[in-house]
PDB file of N, CA and C in Angstrom:
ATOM      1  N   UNK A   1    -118.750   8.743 -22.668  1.00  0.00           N
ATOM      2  CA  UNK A   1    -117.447   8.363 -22.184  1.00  0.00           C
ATOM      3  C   UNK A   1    -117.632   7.164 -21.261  1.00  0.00           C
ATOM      4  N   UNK A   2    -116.706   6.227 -21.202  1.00  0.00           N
ATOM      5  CA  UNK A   2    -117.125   4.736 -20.795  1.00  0.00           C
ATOM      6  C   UNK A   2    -115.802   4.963 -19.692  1.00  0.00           C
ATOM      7  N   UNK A   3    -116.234   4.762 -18.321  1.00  0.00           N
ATOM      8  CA  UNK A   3    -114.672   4.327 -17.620  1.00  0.00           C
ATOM      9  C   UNK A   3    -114.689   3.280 -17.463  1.00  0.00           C
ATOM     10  N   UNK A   4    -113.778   2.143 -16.856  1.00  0.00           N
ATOM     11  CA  UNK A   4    -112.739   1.172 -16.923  1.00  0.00           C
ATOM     12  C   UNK A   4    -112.712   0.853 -15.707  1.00  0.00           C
ATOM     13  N   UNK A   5    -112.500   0.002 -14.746  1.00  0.00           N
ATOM     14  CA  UNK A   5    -112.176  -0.767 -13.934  1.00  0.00           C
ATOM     15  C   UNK A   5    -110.408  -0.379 -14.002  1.00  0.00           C
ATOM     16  N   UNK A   6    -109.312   0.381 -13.451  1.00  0.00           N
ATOM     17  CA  UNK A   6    -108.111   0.661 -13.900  1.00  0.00           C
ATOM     18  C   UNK A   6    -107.498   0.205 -12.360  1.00  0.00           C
ATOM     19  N   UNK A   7    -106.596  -0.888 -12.412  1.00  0.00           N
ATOM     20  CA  UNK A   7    -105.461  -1.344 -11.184  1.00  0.00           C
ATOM     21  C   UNK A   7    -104.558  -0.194 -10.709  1.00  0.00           C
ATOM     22  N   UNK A   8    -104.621   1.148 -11.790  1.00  0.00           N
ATOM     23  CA  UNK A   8    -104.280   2.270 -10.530  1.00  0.00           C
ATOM     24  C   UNK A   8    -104.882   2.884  -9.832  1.00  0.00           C
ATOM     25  N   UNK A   9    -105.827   2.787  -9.704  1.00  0.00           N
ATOM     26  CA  UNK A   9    -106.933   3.314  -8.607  1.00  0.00           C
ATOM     27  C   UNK A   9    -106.404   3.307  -7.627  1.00  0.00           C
ATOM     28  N   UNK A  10    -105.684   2.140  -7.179  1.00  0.00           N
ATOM     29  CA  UNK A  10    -105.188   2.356  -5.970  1.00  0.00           C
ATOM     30  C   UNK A  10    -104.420   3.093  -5.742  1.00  0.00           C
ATOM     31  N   UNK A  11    -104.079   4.167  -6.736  1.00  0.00           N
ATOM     32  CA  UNK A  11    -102.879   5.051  -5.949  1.00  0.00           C
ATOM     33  C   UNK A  11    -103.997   6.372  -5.696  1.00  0.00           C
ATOM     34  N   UNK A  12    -105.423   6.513  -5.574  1.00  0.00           N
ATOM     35  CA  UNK A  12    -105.883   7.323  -5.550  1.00  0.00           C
ATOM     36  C   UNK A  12    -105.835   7.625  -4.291  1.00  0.00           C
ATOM     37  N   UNK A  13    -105.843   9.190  -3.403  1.00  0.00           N
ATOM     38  CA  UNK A  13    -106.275   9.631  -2.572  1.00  0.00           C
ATOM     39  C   UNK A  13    -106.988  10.797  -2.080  1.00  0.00           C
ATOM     40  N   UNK A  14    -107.398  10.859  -1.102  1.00  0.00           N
ATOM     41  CA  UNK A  14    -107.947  12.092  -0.655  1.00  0.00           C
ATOM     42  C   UNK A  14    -107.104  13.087  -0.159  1.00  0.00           C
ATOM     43  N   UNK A  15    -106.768  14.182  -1.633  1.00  0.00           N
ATOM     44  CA  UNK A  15    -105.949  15.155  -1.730  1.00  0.00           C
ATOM     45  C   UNK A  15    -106.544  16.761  -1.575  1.00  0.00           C
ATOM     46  N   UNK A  16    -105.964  17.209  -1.623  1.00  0.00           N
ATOM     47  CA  UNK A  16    -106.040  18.705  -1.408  1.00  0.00           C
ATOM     48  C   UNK A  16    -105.012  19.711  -2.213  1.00  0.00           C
ATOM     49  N   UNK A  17    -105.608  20.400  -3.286  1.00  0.00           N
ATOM     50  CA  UNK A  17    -104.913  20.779  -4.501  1.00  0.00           C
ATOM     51  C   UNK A  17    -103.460  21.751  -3.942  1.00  0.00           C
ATOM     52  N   UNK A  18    -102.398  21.588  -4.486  1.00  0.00           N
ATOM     53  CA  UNK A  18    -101.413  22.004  -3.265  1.00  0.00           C
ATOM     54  C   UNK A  18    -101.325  24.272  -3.978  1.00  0.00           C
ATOM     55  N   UNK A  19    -101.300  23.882  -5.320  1.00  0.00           N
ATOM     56  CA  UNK A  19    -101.887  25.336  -5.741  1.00  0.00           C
ATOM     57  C   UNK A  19    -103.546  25.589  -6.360  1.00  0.00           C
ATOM     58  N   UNK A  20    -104.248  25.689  -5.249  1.00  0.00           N
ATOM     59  CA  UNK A  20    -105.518  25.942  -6.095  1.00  0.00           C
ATOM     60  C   UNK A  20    -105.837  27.098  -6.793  1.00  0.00           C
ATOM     61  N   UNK A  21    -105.062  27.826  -7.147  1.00  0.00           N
ATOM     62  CA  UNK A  21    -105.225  29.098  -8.066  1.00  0.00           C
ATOM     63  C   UNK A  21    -104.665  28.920  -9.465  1.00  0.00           C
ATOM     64  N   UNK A  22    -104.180  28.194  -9.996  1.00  0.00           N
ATOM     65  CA  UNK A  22    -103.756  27.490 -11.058  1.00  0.00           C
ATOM     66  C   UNK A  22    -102.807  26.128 -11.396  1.00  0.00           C
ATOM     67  N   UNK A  23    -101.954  26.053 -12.364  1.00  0.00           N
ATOM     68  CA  UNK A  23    -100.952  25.152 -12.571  1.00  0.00           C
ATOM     69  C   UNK A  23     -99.443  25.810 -11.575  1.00  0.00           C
ATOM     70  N   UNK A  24     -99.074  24.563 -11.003  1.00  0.00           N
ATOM     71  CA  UNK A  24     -97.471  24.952 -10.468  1.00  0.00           C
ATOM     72  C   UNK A  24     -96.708  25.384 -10.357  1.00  0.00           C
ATOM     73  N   UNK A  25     -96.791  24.533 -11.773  1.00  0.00           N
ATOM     74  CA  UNK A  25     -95.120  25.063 -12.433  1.00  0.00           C
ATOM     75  C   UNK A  25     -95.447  26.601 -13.312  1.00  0.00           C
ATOM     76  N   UNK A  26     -96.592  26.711 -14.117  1.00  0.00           N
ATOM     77  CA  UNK A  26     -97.074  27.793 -14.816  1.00  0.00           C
ATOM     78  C   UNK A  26     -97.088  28.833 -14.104  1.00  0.00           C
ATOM     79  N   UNK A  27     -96.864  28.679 -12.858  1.00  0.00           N
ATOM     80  CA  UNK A  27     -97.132  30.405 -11.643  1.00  0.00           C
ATOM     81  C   UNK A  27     -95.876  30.066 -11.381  1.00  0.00           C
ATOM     82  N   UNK A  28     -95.027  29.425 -11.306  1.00  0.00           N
ATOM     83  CA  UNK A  28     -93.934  29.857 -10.503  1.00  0.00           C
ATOM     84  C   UNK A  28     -92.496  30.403 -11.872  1.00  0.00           C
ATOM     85  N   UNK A  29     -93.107  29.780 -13.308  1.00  0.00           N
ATOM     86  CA  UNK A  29     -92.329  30.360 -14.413  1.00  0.00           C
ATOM     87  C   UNK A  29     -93.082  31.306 -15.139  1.00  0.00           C
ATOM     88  N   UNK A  30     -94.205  32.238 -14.373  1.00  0.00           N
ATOM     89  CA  UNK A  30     -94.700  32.943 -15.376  1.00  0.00           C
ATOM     90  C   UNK A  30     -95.738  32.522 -16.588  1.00  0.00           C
ATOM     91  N   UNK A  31     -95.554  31.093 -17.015  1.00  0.00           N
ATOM     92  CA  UNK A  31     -96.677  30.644 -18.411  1.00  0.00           C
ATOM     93  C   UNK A  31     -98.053  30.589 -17.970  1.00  0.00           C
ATOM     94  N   UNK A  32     -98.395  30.372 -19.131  1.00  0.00           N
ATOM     95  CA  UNK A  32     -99.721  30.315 -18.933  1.00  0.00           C
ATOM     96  C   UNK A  32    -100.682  28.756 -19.705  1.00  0.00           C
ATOM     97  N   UNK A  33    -101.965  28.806 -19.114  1.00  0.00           N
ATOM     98  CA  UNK A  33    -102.046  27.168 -19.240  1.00  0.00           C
ATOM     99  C   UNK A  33    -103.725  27.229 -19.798  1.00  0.00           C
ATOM    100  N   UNK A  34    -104.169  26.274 -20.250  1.00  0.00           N
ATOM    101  CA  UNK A  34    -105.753  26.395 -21.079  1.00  0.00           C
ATOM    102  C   UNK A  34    -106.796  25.754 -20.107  1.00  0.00           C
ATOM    103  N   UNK A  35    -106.635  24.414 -19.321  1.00  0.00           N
ATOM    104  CA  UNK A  35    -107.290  23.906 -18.594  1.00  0.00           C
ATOM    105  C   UNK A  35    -106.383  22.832 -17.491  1.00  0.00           C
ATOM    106  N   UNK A  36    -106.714  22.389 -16.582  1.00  0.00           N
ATOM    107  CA  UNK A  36    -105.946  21.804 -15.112  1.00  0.00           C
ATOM    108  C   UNK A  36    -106.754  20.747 -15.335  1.00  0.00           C
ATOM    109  N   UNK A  37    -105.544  20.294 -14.329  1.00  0.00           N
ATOM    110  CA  UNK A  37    -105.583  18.826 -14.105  1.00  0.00           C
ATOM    111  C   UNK A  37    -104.957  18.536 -12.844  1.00  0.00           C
ATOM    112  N   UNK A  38    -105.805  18.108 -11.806  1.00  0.00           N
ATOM    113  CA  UNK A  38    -105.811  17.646 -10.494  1.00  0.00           C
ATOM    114  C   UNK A  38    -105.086  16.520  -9.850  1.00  0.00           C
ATOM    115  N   UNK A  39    -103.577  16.134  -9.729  1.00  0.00           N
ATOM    116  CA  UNK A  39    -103.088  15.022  -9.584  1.00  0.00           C
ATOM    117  C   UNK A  39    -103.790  13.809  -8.289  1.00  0.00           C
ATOM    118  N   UNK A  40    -103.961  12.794  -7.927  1.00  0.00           N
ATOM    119  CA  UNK A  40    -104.882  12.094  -7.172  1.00  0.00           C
ATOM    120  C   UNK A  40    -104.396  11.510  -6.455  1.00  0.00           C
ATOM    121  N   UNK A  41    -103.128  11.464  -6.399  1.00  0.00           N
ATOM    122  CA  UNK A  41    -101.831  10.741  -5.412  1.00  0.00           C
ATOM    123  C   UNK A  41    -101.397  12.012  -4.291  1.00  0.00           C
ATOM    124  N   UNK A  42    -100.881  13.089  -4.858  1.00  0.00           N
ATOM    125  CA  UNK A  42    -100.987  13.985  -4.458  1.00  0.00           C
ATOM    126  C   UNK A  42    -101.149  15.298  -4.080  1.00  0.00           C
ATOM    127  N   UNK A  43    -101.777  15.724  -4.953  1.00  0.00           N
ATOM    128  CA  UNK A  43    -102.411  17.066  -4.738  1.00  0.00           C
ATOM    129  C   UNK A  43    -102.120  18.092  -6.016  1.00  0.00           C
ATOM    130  N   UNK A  44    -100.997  17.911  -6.576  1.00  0.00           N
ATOM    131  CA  UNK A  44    -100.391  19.135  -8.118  1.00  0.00           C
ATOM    132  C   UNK A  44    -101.141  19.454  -8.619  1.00  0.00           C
ATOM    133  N   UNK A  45    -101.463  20.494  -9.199  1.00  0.00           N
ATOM    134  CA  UNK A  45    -102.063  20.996 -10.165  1.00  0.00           C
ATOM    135  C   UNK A  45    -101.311  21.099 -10.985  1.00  0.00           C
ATOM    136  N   UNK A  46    -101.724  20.599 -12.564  1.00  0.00           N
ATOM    137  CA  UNK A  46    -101.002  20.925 -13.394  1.00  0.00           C
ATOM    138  C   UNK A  46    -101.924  21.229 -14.686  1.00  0.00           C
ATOM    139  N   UNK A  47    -101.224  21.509 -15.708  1.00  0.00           N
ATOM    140  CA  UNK A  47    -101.601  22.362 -17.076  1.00  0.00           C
ATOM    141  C   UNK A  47    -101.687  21.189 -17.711  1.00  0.00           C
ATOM    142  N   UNK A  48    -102.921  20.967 -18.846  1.00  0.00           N
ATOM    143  CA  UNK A  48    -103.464  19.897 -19.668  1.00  0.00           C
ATOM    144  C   UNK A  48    -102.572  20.023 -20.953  1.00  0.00           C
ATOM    145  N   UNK A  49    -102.979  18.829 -21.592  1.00  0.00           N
ATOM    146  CA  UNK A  49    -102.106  18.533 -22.874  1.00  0.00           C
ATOM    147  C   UNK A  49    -102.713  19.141 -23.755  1.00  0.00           C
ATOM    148  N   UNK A  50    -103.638  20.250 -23.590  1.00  0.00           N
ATOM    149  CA  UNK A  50    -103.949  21.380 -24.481  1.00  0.00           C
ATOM    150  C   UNK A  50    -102.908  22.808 -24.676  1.00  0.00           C
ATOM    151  N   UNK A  51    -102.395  23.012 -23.021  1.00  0.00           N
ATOM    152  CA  UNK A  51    -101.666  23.635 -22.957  1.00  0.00           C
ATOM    153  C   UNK A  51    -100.136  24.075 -23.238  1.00  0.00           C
ATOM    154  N   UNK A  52     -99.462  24.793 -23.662  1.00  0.00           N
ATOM    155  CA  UNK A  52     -98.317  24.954 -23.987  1.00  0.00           C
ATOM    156  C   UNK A  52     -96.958  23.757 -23.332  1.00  0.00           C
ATOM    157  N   UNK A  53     -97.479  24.191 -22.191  1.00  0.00           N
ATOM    158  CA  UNK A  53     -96.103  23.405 -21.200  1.00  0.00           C
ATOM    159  C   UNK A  53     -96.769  21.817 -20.861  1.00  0.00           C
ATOM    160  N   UNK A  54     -97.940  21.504 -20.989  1.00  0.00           N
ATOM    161  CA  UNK A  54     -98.554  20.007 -20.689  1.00  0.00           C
ATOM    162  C   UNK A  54     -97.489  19.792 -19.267  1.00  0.00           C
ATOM    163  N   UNK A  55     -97.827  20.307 -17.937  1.00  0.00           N
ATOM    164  CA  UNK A  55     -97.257  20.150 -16.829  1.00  0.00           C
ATOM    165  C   UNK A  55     -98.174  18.644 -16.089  1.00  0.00           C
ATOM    166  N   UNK A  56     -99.324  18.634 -16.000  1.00  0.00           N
ATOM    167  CA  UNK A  56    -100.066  17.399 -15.803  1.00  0.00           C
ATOM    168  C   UNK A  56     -99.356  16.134 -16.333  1.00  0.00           C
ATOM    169  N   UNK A  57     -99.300  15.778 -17.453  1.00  0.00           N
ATOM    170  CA  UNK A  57     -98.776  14.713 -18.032  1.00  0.00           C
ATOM    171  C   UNK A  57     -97.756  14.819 -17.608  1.00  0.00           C
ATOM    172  N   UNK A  58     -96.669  15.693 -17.577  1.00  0.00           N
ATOM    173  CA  UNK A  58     -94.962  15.521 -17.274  1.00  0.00           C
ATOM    174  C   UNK A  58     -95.072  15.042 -15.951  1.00  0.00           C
ATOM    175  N   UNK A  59     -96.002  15.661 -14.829  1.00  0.00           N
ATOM    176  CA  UNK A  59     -95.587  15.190 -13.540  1.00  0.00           C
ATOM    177  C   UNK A  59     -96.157  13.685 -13.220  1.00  0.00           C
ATOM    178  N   UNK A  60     -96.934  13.095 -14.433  1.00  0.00           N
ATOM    179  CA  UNK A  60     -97.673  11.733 -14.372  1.00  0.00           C
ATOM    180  C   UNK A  60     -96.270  11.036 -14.266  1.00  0.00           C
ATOM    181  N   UNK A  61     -95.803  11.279 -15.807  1.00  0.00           N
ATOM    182  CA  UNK A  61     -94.664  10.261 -16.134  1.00  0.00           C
ATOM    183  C   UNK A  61     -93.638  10.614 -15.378  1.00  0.00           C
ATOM    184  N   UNK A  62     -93.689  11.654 -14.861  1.00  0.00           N
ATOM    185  CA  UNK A  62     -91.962  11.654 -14.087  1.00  0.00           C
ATOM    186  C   UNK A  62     -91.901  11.094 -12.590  1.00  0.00           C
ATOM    187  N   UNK A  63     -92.980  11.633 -12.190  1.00  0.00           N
ATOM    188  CA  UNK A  63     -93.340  11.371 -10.727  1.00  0.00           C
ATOM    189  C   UNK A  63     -93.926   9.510 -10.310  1.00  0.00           C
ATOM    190  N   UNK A  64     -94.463   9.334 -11.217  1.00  0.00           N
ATOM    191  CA  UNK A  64     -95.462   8.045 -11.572  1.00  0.00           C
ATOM    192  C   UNK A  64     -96.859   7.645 -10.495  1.00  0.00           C
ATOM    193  N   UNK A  65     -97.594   9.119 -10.687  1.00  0.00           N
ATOM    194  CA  UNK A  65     -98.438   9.266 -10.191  1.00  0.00           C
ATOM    195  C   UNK A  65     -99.513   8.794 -11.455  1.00  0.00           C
ATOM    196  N   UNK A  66    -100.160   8.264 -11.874  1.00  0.00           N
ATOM    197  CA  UNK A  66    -101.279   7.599 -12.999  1.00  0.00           C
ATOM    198  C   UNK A  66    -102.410   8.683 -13.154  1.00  0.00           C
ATOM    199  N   UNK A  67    -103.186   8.575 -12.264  1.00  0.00           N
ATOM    200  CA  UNK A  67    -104.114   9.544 -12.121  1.00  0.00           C
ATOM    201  C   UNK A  67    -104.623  10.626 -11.773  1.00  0.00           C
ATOM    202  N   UNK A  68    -105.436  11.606 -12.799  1.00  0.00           N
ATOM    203  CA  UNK A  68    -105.480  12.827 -12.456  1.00  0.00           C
ATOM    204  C   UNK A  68    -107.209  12.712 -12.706  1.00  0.00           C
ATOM    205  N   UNK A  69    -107.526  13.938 -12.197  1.00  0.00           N
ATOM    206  CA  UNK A  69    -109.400  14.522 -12.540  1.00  0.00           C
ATOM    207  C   UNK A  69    -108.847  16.106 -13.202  1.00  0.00           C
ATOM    208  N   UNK A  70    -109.982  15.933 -13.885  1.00  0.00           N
ATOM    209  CA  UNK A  70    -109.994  17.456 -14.163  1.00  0.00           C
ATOM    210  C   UNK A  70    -109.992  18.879 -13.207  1.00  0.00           C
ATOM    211  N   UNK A  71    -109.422  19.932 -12.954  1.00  0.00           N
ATOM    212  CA  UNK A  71    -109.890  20.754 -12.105  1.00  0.00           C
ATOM    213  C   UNK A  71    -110.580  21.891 -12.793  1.00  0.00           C
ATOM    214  N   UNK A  72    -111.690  21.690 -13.114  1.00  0.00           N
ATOM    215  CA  UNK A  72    -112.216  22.891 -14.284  1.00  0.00           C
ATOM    216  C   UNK A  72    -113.390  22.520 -13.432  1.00  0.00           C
ATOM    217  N   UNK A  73    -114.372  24.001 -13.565  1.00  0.00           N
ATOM    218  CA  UNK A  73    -115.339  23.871 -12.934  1.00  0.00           C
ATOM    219  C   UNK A  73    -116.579  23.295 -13.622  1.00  0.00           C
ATOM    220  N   UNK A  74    -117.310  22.108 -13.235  1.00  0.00           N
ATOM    221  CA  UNK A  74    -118.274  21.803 -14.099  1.00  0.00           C
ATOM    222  C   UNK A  74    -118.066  20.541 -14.722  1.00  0.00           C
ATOM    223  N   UNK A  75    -116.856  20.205 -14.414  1.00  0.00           N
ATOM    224  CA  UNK A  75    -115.999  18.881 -14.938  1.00  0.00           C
ATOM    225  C   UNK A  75    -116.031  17.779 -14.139  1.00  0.00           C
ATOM    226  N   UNK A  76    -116.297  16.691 -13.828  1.00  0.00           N
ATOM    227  CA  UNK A  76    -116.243  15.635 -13.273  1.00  0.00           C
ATOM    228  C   UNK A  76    -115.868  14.114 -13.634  1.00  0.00           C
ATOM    229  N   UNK A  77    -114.426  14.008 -14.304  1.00  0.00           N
ATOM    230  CA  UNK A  77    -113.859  12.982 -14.772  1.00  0.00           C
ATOM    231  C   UNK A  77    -112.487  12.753 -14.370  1.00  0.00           C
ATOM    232  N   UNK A  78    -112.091  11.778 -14.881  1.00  0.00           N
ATOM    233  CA  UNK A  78    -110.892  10.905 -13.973  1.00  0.00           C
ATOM    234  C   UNK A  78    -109.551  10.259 -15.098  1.00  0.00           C
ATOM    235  N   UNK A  79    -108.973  10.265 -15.346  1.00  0.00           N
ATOM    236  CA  UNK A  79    -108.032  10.190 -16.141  1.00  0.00           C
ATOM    237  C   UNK A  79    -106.321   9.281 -15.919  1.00  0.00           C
ATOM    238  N   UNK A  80    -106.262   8.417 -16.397  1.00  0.00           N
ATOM    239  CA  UNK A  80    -105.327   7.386 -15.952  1.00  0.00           C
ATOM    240  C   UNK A  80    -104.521   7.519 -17.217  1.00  0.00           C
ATOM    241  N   UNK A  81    -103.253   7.977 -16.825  1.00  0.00           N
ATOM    242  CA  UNK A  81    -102.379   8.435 -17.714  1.00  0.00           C
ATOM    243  C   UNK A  81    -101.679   7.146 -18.146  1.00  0.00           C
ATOM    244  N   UNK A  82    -101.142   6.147 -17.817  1.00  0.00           N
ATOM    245  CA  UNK A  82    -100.739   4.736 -17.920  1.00  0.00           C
ATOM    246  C   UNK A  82    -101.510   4.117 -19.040  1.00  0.00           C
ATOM    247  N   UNK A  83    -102.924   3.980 -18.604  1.00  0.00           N
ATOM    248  CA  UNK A  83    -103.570   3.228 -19.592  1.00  0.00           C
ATOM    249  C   UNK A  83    -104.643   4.120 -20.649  1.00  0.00           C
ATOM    250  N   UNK A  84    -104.238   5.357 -20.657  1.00  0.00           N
ATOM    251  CA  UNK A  84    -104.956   6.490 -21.667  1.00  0.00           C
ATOM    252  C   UNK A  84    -106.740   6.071 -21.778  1.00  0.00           C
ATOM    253  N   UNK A  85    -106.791   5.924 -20.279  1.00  0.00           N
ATOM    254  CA  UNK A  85    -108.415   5.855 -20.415  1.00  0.00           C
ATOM    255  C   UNK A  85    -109.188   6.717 -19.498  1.00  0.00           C
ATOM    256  N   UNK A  86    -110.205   6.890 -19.346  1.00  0.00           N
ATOM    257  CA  UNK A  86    -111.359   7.529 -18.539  1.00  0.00           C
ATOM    258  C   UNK A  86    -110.990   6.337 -17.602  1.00  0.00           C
ATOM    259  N   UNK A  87    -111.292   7.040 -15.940  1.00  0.00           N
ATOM    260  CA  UNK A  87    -111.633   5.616 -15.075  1.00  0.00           C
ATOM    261  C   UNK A  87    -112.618   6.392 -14.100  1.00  0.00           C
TER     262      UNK A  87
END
């Protein structure tokens, strides 16, 4: 996997997952989710585009937060929803 030099970087910060026991929206409606995704602006956890509800991506594009990391244990990558690349 090759990352990118990506001009949203700059919206990255030093966050703190606001539900670290799963996805958000998935605990507060009951669903259920396959793997997380760590928002980097500010803190969401959300459900991957593997998952039923894809809550990660919705709160990219709605919110216009770009970047997420994985929150899976063992995982260490970075994900820029804008330009559909590794960064």
């Amino acid at each position: 996997m090759t990352a990118i030099v990506d001009p949203h970087l700059m919206w990255v910060r030093n966050v703190l997952p606001r539900t670290p026991q799963g996805c958000e929206e998935c605990l507060a409606g009951g669903t259920s989710w396959l793997h997380l995704r760590l928002c980097l602006t500010c803190g969401h956890v959300g459900c991957c585009d593997s998952s039923p509800m894809r809550h990660a991506s919705r709160h990219a594009h709605t919110v216009g937060h770009p970047i997420v990391e994985s929150f899976e244990p063992g995982e260490n990558w970075r994900w820029c929803y804008v330009d559909q690349a590794f960064v």
